[in-house]
C-alpha atoms as a PDB file:
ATOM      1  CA  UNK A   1     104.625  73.090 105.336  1.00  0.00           C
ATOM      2  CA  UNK A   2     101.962  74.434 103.003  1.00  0.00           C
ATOM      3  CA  UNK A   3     100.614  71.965 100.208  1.00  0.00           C
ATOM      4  CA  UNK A   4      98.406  72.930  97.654  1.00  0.00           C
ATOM      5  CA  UNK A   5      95.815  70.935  95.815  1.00  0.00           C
ATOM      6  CA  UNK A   6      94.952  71.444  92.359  1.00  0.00           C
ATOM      7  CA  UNK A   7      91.707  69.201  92.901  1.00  0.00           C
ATOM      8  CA  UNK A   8      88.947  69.953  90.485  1.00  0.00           C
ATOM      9  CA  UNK A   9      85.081  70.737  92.666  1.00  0.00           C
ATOM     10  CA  UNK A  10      82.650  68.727  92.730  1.00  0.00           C
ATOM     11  CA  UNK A  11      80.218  71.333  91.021  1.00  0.00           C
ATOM     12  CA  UNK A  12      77.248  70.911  93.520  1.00  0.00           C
ATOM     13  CA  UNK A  13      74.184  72.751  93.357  1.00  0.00           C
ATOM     14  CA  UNK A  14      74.875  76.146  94.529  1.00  0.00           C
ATOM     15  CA  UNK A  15      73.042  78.500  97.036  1.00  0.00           C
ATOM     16  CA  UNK A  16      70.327  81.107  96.057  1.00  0.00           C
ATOM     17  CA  UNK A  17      69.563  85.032  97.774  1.00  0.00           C
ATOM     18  CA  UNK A  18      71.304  87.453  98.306  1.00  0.00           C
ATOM     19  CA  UNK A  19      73.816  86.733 101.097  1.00  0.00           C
ATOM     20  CA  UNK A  20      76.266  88.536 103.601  1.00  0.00           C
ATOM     21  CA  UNK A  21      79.626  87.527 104.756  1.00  0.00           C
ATOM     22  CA  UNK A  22      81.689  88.573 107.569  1.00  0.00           C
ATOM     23  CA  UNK A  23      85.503  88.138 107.679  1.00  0.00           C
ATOM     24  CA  UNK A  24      88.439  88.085 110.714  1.00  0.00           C
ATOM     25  CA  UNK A  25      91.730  88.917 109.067  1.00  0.00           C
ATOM     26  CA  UNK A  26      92.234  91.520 106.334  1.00  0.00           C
ATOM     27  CA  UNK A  27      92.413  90.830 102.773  1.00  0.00           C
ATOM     28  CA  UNK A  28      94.041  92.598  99.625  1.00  0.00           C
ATOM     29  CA  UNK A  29      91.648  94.422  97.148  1.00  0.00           C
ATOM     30  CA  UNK A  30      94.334  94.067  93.879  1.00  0.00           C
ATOM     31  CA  UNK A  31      92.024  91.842  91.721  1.00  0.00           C
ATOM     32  CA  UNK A  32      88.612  92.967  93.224  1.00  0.00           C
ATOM     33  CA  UNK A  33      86.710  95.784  90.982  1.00  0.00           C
ATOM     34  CA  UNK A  34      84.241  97.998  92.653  1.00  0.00           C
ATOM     35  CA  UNK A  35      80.590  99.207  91.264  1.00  0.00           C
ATOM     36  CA  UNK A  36      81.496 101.930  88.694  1.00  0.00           C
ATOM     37  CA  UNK A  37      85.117 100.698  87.896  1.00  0.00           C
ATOM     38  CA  UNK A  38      86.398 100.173  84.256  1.00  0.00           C
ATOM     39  CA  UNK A  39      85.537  96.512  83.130  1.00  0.00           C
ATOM     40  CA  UNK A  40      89.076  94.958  81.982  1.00  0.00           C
ATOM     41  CA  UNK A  41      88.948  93.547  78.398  1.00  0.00           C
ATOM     42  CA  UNK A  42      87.954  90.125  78.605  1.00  0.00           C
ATOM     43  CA  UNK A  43      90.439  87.152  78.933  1.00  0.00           C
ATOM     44  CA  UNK A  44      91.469  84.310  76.508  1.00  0.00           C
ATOM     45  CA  UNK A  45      90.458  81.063  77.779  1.00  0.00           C
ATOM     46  CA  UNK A  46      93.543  79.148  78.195  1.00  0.00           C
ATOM     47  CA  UNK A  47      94.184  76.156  76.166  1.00  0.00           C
ATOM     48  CA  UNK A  48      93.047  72.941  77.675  1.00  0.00           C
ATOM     49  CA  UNK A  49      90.583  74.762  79.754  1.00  0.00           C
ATOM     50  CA  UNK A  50      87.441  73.061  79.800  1.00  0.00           C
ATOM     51  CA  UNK A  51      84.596  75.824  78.668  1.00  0.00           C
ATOM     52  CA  UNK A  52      82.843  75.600  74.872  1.00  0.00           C
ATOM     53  CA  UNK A  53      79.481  75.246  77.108  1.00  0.00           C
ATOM     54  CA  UNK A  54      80.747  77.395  80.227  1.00  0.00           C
ATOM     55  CA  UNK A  55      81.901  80.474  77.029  1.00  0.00           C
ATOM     56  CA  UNK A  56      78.551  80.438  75.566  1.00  0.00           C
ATOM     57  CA  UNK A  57      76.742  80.650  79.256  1.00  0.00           C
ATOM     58  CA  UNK A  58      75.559  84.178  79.876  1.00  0.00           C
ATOM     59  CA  UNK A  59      77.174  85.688  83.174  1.00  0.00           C
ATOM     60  CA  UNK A  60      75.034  85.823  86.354  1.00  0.00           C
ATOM     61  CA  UNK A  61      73.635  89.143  86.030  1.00  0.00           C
ATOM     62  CA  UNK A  62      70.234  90.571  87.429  1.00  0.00           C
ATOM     63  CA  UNK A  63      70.712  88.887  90.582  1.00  0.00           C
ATOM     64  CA  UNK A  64      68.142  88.841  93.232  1.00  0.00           C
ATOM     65  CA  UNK A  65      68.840  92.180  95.629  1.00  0.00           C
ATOM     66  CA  UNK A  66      71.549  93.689  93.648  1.00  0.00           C
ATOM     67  CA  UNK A  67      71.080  96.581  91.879  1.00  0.00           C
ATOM     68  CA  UNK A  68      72.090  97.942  88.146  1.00  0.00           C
ATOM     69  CA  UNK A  69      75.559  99.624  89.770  1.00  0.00           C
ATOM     70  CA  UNK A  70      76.401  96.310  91.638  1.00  0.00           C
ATOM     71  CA  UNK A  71      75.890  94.099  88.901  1.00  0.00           C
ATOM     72  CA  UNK A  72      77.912  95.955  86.576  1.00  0.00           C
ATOM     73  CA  UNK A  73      80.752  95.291  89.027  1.00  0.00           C
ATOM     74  CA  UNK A  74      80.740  92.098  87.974  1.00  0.00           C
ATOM     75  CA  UNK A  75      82.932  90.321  85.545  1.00  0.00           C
ATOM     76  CA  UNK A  76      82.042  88.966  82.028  1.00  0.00           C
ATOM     77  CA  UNK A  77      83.558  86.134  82.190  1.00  0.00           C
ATOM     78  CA  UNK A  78      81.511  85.096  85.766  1.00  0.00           C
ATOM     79  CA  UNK A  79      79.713  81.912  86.255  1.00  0.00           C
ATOM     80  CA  UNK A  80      80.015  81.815  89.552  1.00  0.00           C
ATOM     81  CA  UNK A  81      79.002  84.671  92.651  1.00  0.00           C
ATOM     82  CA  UNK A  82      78.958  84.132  96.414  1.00  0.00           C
ATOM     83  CA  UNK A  83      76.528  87.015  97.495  1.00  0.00           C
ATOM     84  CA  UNK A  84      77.293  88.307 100.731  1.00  0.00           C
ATOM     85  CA  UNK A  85      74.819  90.977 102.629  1.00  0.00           C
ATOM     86  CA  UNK A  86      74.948  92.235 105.167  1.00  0.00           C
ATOM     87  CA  UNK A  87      71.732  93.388 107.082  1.00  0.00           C
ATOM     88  CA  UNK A  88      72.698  97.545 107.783  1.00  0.00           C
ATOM     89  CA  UNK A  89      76.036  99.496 107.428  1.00  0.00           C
ATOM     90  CA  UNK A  90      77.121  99.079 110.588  1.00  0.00           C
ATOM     91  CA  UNK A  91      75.894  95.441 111.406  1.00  0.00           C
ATOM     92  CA  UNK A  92      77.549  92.204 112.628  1.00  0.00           C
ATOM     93  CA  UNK A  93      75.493  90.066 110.341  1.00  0.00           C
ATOM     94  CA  UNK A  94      74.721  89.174 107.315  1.00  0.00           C
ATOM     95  CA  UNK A  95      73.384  86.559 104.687  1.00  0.00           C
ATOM     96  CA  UNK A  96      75.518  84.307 102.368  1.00  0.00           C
ATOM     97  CA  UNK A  97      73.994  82.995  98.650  1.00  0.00           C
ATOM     98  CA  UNK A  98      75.840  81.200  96.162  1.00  0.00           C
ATOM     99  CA  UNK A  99      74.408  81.910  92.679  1.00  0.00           C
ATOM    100  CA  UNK A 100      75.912  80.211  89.646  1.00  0.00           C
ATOM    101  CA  UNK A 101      75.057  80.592  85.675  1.00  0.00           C
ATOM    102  CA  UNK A 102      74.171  76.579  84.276  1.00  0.00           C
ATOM    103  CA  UNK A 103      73.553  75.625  80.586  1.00  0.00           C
ATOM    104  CA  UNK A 104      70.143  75.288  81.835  1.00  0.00           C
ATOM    105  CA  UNK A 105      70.044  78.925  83.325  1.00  0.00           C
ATOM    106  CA  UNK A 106      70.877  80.523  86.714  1.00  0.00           C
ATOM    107  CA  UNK A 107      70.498  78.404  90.261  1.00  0.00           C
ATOM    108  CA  UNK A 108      70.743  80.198  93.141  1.00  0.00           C
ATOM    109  CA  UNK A 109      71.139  78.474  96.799  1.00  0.00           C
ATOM    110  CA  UNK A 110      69.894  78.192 100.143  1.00  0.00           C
ATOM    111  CA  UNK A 111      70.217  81.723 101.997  1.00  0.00           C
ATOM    112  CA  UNK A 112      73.067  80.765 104.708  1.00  0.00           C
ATOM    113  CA  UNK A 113      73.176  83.496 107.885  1.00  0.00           C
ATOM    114  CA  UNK A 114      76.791  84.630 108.559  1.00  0.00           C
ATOM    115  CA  UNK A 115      78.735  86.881 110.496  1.00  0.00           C
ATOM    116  CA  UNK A 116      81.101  90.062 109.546  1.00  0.00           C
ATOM    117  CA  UNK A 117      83.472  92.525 110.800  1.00  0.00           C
ATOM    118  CA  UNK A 118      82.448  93.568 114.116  1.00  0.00           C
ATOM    119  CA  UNK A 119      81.552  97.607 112.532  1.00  0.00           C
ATOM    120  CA  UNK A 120      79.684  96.250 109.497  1.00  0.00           C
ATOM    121  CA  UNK A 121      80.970  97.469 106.319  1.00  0.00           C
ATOM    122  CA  UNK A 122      83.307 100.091 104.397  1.00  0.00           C
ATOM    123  CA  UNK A 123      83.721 101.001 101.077  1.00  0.00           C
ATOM    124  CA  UNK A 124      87.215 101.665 101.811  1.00  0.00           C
ATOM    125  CA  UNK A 125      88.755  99.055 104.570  1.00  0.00           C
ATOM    126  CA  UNK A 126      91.602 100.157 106.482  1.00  0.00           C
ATOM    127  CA  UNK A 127      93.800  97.483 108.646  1.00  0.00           C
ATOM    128  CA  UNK A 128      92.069  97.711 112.299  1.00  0.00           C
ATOM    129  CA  UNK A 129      88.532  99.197 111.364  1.00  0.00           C
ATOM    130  CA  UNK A 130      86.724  96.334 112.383  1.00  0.00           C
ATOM    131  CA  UNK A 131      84.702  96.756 109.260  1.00  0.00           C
ATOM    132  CA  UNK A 132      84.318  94.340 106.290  1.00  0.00           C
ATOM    133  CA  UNK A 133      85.339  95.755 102.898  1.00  0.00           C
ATOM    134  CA  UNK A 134      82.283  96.719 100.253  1.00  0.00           C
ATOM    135  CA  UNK A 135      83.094  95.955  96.884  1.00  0.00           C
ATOM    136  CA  UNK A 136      83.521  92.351  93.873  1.00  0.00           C
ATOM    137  CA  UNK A 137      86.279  90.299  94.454  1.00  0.00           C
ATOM    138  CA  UNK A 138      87.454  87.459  92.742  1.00  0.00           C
ATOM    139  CA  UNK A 139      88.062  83.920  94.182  1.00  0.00           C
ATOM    140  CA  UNK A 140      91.253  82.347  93.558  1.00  0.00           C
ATOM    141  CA  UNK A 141      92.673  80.515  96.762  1.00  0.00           C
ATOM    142  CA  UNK A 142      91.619  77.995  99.587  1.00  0.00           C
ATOM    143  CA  UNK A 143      93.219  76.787 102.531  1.00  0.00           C
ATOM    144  CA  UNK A 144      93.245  75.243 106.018  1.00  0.00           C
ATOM    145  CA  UNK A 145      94.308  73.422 108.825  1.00  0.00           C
ATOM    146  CA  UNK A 146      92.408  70.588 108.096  1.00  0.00           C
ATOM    147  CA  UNK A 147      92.972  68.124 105.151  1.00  0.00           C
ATOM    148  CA  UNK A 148      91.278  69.178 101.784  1.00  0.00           C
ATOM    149  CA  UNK A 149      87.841  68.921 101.235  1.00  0.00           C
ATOM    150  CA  UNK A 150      87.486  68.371  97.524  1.00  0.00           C
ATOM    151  CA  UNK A 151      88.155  72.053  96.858  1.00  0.00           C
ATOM    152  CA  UNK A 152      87.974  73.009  93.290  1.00  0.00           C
ATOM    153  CA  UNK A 153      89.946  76.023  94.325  1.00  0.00           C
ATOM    154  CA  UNK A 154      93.827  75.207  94.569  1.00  0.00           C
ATOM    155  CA  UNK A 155      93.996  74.286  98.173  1.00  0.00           C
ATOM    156  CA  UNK A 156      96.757  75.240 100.737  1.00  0.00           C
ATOM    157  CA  UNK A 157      96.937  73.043 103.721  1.00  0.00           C
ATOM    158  CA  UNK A 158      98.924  74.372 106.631  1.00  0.00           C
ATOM    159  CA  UNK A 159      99.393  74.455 110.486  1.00  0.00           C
ATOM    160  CA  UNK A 160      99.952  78.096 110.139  1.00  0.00           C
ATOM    161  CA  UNK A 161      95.619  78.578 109.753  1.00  0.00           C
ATOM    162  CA  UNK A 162      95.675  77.318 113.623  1.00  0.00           C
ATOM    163  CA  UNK A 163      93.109  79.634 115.366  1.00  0.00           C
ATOM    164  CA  UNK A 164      93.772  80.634 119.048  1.00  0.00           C
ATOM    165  CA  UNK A 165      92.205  83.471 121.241  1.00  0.00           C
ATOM    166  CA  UNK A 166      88.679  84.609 121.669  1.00  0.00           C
ATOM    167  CA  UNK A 167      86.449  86.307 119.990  1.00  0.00           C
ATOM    168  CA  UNK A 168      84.750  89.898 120.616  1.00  0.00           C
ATOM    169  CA  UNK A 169      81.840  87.952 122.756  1.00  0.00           C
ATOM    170  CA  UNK A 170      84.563  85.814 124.204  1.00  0.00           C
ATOM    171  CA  UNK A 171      83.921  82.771 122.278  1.00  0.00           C
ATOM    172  CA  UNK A 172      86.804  80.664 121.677  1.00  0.00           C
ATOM    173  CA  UNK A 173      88.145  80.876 117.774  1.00  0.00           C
ATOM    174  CA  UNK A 174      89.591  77.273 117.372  1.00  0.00           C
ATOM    175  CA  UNK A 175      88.946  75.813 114.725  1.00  0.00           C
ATOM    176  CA  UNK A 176      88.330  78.405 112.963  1.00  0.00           C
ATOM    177  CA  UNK A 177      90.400  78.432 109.901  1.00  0.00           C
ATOM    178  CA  UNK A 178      90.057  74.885 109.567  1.00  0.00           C
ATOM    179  CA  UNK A 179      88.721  75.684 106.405  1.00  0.00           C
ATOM    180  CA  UNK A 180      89.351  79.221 104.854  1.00  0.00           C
ATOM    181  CA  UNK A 181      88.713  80.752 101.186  1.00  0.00           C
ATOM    182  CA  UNK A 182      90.676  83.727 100.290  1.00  0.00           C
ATOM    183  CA  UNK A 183      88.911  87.056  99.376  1.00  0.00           C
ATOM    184  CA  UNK A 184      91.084  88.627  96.619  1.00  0.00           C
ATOM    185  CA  UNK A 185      91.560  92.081  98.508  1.00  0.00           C
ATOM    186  CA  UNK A 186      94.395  93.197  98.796  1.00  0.00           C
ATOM    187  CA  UNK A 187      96.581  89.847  98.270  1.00  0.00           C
ATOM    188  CA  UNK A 188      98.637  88.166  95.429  1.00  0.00           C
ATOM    189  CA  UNK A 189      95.896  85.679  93.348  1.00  0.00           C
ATOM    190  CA  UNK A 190      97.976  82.236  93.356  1.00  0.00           C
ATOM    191  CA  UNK A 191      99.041  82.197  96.155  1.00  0.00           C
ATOM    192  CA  UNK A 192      98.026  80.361  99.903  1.00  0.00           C
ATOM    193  CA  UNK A 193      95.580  82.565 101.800  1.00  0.00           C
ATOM    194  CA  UNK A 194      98.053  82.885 104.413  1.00  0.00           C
ATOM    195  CA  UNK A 195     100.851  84.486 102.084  1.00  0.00           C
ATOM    196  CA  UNK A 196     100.939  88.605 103.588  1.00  0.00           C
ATOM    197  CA  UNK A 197     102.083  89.922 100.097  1.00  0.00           C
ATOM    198  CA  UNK A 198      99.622  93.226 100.055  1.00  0.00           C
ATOM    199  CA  UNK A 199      99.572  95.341  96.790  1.00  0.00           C
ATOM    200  CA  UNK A 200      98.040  97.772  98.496  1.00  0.00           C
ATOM    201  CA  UNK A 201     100.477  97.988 101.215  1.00  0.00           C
ATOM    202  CA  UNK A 202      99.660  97.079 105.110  1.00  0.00           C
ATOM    203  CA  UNK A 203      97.563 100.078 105.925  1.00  0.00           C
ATOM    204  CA  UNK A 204      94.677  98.679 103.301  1.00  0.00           C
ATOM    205  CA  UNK A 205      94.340  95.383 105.409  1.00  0.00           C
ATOM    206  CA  UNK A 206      94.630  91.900 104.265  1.00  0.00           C
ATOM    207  CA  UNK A 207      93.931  88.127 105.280  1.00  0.00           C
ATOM    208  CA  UNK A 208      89.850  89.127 104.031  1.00  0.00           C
ATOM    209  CA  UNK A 209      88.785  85.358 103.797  1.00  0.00           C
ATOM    210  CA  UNK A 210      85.025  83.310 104.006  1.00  0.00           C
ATOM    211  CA  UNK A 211      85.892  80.940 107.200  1.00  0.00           C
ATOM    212  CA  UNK A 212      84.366  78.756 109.520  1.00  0.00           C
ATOM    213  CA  UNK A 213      81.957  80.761 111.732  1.00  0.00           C
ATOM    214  CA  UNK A 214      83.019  80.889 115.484  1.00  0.00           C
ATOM    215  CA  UNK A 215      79.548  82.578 116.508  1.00  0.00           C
ATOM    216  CA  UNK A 216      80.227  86.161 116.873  1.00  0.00           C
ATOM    217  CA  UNK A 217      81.663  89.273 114.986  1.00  0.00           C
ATOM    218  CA  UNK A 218      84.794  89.369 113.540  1.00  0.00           C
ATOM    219  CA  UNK A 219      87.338  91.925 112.591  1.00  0.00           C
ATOM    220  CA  UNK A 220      86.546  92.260 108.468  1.00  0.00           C
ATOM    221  CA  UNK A 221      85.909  88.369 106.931  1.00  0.00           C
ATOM    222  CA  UNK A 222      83.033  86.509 106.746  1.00  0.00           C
ATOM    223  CA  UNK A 223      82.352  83.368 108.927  1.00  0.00           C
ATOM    224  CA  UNK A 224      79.660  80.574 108.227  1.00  0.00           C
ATOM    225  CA  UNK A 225      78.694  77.346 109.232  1.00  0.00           C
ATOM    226  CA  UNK A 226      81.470  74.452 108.431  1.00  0.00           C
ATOM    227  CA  UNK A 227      78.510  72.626 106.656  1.00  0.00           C
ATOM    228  CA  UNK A 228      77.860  75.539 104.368  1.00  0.00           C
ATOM    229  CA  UNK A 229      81.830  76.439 104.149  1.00  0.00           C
ATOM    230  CA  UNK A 230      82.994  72.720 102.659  1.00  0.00           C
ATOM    231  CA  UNK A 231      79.542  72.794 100.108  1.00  0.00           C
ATOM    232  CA  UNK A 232      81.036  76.586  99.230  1.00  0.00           C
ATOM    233  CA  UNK A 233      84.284  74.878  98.974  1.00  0.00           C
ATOM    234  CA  UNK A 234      83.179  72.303  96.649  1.00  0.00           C
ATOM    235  CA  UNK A 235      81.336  74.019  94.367  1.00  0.00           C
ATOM    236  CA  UNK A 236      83.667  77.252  93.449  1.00  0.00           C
ATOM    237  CA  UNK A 237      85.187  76.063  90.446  1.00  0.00           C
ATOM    238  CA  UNK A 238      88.122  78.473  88.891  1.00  0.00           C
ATOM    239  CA  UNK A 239      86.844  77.981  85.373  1.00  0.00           C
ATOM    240  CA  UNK A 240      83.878  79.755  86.199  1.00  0.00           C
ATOM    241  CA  UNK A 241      85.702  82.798  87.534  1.00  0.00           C
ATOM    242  CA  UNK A 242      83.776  82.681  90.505  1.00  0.00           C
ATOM    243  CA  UNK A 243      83.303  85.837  92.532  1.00  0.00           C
ATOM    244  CA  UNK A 244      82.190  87.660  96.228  1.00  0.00           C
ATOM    245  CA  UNK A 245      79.981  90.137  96.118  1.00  0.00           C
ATOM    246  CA  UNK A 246      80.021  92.109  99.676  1.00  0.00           C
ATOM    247  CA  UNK A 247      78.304  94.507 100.969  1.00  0.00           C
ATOM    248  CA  UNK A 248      75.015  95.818 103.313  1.00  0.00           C
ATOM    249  CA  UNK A 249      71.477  95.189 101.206  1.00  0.00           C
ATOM    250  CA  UNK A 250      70.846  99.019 100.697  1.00  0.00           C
ATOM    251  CA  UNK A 251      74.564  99.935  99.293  1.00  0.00           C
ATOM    252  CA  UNK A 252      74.021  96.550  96.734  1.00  0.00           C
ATOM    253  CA  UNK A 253      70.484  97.755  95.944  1.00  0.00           C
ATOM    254  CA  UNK A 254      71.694 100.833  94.625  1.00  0.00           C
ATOM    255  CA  UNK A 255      70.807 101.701  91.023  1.00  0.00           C
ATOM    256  CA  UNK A 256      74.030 104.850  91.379  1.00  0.00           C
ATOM    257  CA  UNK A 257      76.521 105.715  93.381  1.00  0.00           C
END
């Protein structure tokens, strides 16, 4: 049975530099915005949500190895950016940051090496490329096997996130969606990671998630450490709108398409 938790984070310190993720299942791009998209009118903060300071914080912009097209990508209403890159187009590996806007000004965290899909990257990721899809995506969803953390995300705990199987080196993959969050590519926002609604339809991939790091490649998420996962976990709080921001350190550096 899936449960979710509504648990508010902890808001820890978060992670600086530029990162990159890697990812095993295949995620749904609905709610993520590429560089060079339309920026959607900005929402209405809901009543009851807690944000006079949060509303008059300016978003993380002009962050360290992202260039002008990138950070137009992101949202206004972003306080919150897990920065994901990857070292080349076609590599396995890649850096994770988590930068996030205070009423003090912006923190960044401790550079965190990752893994992603198996090809490297693509700015349009197909189910079964083995690459990791370029692009800002929101944040909405966490999950696992194990009980929650203290996820400010809603959290969805499940036996269905039970990892079996190897991985491309052969190394065993239990345990690792013990702790997963969702990418919003090309999946329903709201709803558990493991839910296989996909706007997009089946072709575009889906199941994109950050998750515990089994020590090689994967097929298009991004794996880390379960140290640096649960502090991830525990900081991304939905009132900040956090974000990822994916992608190889030349294609983020660009200043145009």
């Amino acid at each position: 049975m899936i449960r979710r938790s509504t648990a508010v984070g902890l808001g820890l310190g978060l992670l600086g530099s530029p990162p990159l993720l890697t990812g095993c299942g295949g995620g749904a791009e609905a709610t993520g915005r590429r560089a060079g998209a339309p920026r959607p009118a900005p929402t209405a903060t809901a009543p009851g949500a807690h944000a006079p300071e949060i509303q008059a914080e300016a978003a993380p912009r002009a962050l360290t190895g992202l260039g002008p097209r990138t950070t137009a990508a992101l949202p206004d209403r972003c306080r919150q950016a897990v920065v994901v890159t990857g070292r080349g187009r076609n590599s396995p590996r890649c850096t994770v940051v988590v930068h996030e806007r205070t009423a003090t000004g912006r923190q960044a965290g401790p550079a965190w090496p990752a893994h992603n899909a198996l090809r490297g990257w693509s700015a349009h990721h197909m189910a079964g490329d083995l690459r990791s899809p370029l692009g800002v995506y929101t944040l909405s969803d966490a999950g696992g096997l194990l009980p929650d953390p203290g996820s400010g995300l809603p959290y969805h705990r499940s036996t269905g996130f039970t990892a079996r199987g190897t991985g491309f080196q052969g190394e065993p993959l239990a345990g690792a969606f013990d702790y997963v969050v969702a990418i919003d590519h090309n999946r329903a926002r709201g709803t558990s990671p493991l839910d296989w609604t996909r706007p997009l339809g089946p072709g575009r991939g889906g199941g994109v998630w950050l998750h515990v790091d089994h020590g090689g490649p994967t097929h298009g998420v991004v794996s880390l450490a379960r140290p640096h996962l649960r502090e991830i976990l525990r900081t991304l709080d939905p009132h900040r709108h956090p974000v990822a921001v994916m992608g190889y350190a030349d294609r983020l550096a660009r200043r145009a398409a």
